[in-house]
PDB file of N, CA and C in Angstrom:
ATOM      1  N   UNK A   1       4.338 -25.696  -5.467  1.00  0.00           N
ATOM      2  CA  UNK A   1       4.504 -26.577  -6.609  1.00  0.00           C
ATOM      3  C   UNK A   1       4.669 -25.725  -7.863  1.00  0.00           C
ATOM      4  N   UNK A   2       5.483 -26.225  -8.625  1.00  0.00           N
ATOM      5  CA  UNK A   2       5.877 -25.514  -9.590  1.00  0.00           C
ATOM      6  C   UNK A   2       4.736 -25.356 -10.792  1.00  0.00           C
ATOM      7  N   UNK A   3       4.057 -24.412 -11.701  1.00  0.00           N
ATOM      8  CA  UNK A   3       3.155 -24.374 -12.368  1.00  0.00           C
ATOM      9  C   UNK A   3       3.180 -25.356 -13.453  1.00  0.00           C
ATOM     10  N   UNK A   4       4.437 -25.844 -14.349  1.00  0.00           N
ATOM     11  CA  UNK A   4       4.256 -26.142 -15.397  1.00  0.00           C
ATOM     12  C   UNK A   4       3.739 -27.501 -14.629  1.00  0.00           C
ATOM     13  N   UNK A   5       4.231 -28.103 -13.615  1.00  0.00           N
ATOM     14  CA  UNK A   5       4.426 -29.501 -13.098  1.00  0.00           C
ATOM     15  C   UNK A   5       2.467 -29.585 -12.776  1.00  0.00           C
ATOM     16  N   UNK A   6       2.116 -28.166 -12.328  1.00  0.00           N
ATOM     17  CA  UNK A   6       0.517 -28.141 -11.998  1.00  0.00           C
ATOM     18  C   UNK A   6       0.114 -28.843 -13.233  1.00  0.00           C
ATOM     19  N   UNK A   7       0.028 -27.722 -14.063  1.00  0.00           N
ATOM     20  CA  UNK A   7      -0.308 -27.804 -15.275  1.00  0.00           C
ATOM     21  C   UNK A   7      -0.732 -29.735 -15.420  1.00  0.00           C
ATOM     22  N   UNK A   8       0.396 -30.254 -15.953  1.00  0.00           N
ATOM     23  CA  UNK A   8       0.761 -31.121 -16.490  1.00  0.00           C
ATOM     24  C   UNK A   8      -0.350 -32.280 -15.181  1.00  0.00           C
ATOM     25  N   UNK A   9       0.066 -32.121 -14.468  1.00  0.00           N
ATOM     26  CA  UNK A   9      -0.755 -32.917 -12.951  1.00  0.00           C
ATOM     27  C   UNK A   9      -1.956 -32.861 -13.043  1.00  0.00           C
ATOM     28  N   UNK A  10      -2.623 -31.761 -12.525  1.00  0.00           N
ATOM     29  CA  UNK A  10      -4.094 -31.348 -12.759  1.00  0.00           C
ATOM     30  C   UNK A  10      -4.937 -31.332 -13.375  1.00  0.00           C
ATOM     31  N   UNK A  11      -4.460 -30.859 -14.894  1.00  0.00           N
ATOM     32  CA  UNK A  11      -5.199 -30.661 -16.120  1.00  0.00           C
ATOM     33  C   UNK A  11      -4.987 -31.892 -16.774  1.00  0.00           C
ATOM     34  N   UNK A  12      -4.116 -32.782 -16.691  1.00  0.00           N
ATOM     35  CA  UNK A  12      -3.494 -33.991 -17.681  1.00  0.00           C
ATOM     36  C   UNK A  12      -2.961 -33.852 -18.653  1.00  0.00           C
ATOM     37  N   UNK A  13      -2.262 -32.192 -18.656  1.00  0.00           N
ATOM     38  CA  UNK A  13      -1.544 -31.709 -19.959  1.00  0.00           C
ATOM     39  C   UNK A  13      -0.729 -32.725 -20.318  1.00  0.00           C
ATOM     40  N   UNK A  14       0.125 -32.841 -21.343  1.00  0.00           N
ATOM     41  CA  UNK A  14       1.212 -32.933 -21.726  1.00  0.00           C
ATOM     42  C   UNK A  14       2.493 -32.281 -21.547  1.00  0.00           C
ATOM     43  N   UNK A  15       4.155 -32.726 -21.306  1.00  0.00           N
ATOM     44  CA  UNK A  15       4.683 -31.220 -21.272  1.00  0.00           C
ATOM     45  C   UNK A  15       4.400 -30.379 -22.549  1.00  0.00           C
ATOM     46  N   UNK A  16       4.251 -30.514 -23.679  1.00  0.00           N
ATOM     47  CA  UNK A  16       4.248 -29.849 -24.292  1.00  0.00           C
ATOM     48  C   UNK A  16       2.771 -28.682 -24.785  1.00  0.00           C
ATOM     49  N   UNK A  17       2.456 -29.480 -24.146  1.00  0.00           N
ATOM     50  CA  UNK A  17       0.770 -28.837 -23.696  1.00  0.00           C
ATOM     51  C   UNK A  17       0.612 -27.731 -22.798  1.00  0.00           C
ATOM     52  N   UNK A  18       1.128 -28.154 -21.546  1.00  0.00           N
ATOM     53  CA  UNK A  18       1.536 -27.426 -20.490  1.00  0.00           C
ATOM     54  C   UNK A  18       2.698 -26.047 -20.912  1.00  0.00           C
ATOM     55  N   UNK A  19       3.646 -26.432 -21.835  1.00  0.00           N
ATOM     56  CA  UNK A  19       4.336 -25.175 -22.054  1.00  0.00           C
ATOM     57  C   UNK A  19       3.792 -24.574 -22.883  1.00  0.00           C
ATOM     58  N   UNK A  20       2.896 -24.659 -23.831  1.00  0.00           N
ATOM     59  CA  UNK A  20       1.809 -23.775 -25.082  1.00  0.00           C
ATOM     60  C   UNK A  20       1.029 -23.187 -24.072  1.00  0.00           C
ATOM     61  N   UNK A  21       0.575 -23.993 -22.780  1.00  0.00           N
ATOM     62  CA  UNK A  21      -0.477 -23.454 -22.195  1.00  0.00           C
ATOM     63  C   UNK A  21      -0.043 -21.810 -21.224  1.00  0.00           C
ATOM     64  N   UNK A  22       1.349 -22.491 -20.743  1.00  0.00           N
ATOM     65  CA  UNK A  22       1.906 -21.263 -19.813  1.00  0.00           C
ATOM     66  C   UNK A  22       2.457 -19.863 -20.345  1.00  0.00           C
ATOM     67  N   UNK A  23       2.918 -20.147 -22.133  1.00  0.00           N
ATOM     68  CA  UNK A  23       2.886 -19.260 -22.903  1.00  0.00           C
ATOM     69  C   UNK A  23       1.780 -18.463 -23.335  1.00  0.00           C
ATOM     70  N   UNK A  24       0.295 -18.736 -23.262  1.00  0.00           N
ATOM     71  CA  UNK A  24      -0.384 -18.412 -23.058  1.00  0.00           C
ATOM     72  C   UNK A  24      -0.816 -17.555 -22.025  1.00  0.00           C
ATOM     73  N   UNK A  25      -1.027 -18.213 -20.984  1.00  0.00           N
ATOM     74  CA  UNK A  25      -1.307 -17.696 -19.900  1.00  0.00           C
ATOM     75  C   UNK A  25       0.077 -16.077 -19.671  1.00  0.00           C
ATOM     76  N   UNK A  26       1.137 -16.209 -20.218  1.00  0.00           N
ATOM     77  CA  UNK A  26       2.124 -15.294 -19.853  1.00  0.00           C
ATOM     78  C   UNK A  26       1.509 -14.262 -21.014  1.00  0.00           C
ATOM     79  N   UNK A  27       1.423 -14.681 -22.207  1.00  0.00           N
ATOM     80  CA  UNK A  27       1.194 -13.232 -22.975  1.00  0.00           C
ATOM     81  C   UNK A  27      -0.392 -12.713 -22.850  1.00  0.00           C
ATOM     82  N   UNK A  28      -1.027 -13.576 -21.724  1.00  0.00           N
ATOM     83  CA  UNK A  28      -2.605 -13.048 -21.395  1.00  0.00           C
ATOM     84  C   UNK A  28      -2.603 -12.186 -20.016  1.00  0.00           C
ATOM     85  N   UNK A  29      -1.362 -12.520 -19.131  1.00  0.00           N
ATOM     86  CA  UNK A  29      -1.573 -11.546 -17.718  1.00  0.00           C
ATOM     87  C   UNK A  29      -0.270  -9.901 -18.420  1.00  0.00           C
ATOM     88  N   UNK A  30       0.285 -10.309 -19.142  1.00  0.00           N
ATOM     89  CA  UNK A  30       0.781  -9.013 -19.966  1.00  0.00           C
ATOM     90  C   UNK A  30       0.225  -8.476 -20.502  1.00  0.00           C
ATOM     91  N   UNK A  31      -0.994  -8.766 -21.493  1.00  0.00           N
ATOM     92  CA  UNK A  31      -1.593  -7.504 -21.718  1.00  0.00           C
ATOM     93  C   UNK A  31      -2.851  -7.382 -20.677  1.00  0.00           C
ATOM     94  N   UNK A  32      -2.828  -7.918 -19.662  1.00  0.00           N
ATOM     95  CA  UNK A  32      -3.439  -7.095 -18.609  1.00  0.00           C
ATOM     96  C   UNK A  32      -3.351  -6.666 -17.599  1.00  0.00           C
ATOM     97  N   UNK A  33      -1.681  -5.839 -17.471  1.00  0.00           N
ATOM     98  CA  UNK A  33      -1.392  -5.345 -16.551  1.00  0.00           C
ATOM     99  C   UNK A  33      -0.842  -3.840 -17.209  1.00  0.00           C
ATOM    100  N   UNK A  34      -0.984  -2.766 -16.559  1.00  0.00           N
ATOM    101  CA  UNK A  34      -0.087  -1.923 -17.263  1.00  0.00           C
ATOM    102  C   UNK A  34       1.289  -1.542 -17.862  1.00  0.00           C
ATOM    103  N   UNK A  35       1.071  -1.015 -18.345  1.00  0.00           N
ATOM    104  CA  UNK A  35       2.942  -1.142 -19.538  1.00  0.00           C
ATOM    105  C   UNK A  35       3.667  -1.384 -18.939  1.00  0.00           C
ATOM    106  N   UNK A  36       3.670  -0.453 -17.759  1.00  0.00           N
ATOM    107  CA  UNK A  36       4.659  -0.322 -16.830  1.00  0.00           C
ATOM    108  C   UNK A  36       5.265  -1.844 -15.822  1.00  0.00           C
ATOM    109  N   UNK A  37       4.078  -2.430 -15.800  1.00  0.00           N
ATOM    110  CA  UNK A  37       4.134  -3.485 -14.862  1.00  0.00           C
ATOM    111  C   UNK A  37       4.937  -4.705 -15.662  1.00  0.00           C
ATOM    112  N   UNK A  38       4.749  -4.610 -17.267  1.00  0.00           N
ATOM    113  CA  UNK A  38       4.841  -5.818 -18.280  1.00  0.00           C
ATOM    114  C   UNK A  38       6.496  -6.137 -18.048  1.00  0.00           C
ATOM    115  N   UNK A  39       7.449  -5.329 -17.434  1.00  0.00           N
ATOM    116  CA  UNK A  39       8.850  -5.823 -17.323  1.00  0.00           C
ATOM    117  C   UNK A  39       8.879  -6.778 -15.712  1.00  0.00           C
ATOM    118  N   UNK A  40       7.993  -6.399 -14.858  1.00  0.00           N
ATOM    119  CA  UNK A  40       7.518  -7.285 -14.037  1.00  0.00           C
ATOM    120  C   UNK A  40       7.177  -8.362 -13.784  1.00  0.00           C
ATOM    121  N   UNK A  41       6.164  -8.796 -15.291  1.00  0.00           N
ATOM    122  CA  UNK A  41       5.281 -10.039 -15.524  1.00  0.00           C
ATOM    123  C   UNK A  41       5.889 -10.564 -15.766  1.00  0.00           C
ATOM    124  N   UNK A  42       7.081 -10.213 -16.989  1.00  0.00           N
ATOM    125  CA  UNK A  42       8.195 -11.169 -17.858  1.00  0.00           C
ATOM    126  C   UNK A  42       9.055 -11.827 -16.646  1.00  0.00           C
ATOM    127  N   UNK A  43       9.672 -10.871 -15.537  1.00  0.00           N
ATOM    128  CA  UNK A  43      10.612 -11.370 -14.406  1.00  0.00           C
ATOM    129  C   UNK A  43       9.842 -12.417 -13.802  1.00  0.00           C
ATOM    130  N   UNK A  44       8.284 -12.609 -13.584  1.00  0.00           N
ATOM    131  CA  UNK A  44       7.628 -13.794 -12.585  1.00  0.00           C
ATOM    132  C   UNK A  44       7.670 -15.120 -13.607  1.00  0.00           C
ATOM    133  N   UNK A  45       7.256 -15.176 -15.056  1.00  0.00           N
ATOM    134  CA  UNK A  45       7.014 -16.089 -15.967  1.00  0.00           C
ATOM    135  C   UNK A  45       8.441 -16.583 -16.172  1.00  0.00           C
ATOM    136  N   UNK A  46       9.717 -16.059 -15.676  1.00  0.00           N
ATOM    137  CA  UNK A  46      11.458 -16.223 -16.378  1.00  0.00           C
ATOM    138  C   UNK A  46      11.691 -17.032 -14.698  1.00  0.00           C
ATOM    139  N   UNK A  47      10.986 -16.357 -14.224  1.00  0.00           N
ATOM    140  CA  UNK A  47      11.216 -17.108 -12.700  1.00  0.00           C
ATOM    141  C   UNK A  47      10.485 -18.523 -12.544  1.00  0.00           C
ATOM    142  N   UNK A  48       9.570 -18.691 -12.993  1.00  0.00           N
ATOM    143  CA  UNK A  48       9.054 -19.987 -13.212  1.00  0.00           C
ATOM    144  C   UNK A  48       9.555 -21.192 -14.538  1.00  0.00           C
ATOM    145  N   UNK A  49       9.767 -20.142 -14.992  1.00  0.00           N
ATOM    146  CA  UNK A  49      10.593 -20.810 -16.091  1.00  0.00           C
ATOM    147  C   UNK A  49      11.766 -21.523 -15.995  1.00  0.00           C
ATOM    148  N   UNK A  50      12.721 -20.860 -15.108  1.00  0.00           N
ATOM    149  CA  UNK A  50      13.838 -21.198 -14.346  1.00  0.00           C
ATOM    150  C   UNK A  50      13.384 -22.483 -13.434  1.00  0.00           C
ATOM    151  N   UNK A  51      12.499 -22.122 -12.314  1.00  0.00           N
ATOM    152  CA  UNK A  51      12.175 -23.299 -11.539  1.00  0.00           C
ATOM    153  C   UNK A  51      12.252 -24.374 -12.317  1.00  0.00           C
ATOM    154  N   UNK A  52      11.530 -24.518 -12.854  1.00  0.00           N
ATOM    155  CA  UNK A  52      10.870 -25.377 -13.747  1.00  0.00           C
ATOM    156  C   UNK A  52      12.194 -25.753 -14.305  1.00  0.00           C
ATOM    157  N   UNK A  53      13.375 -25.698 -14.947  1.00  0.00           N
ATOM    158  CA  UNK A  53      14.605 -26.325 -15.516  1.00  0.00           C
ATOM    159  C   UNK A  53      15.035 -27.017 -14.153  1.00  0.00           C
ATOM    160  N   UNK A  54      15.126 -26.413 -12.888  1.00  0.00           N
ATOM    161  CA  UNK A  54      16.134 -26.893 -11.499  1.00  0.00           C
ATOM    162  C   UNK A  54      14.785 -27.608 -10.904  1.00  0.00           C
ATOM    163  N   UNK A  55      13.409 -28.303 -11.396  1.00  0.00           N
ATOM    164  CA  UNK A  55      12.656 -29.095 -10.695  1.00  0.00           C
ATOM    165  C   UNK A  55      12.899 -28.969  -9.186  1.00  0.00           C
ATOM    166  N   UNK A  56      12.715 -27.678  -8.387  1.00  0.00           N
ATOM    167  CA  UNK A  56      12.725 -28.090  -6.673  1.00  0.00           C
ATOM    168  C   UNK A  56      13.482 -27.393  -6.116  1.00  0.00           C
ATOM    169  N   UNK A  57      14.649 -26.800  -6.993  1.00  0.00           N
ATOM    170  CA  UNK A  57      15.987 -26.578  -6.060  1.00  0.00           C
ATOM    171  C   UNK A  57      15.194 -25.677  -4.524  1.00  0.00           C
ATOM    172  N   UNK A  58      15.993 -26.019  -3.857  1.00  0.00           N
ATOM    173  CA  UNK A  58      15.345 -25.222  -2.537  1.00  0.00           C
ATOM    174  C   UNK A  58      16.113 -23.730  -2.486  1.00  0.00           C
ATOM    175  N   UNK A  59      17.162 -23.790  -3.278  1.00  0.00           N
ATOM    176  CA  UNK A  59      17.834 -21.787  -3.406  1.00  0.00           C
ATOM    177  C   UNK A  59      16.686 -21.485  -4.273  1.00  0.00           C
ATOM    178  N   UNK A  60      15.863 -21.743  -5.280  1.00  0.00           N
ATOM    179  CA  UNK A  60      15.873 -21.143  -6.444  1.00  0.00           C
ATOM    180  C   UNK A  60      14.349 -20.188  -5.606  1.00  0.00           C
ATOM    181  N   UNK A  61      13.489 -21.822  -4.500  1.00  0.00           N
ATOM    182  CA  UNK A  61      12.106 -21.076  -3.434  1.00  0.00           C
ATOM    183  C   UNK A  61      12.826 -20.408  -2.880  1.00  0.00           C
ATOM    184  N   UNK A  62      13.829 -19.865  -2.282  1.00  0.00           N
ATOM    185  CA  UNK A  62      14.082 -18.909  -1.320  1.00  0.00           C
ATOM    186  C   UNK A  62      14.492 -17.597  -1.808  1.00  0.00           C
ATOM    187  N   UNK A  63      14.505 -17.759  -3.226  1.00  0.00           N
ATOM    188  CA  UNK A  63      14.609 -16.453  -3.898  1.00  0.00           C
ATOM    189  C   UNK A  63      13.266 -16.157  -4.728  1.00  0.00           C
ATOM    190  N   UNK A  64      12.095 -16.812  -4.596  1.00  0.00           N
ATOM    191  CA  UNK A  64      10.967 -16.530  -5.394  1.00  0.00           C
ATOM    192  C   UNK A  64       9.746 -15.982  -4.286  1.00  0.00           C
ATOM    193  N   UNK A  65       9.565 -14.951  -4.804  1.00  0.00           N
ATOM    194  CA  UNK A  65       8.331 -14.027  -4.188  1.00  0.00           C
ATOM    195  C   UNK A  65       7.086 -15.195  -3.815  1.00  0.00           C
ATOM    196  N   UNK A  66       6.855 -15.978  -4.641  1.00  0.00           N
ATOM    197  CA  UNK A  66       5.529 -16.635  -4.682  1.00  0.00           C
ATOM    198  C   UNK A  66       5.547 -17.943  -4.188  1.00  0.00           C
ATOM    199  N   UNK A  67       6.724 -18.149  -3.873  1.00  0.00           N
ATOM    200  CA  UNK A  67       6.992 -19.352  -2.384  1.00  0.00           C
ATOM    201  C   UNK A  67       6.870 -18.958  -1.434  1.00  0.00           C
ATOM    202  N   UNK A  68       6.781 -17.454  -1.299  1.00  0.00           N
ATOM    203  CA  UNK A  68       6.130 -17.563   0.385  1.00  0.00           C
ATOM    204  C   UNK A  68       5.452 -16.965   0.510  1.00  0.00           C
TER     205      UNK A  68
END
């Protein structure tokens, strides 16, 4: 399941709640990973980000690390 959709489900965010919240959460696992890793973090948060526009597509899980 896609995070922002968690978000919004679970917690009873709002979308707009849910996207303040995931912006959050993205500039909080960046500064706690090393420098090196931070072009990494940005590619998983751009990847969810993406999901999240195509709601489901089944290409977009078969190209995401964290669908399987």
């Amino acid at each position: 399941m896609d995070l922002l959709k968690e978000l919004q489900e679970k917690a009873g965010l709002s979308n707009d709640q849910a996207l303040k919240t995931f912006e959050i959460l993205k500039e909080y696992v960046r500064g706690k990973v090393p420098g090196f890793l931070s072009g990494t973090v940005e590619k998983w948060f751009a990847d969810i980000e993406k999901r999240a526009g195509a709601q489901g597509s089944e290409e977009n899980k078969d190209n995401d690390f964290l669908e399987h």
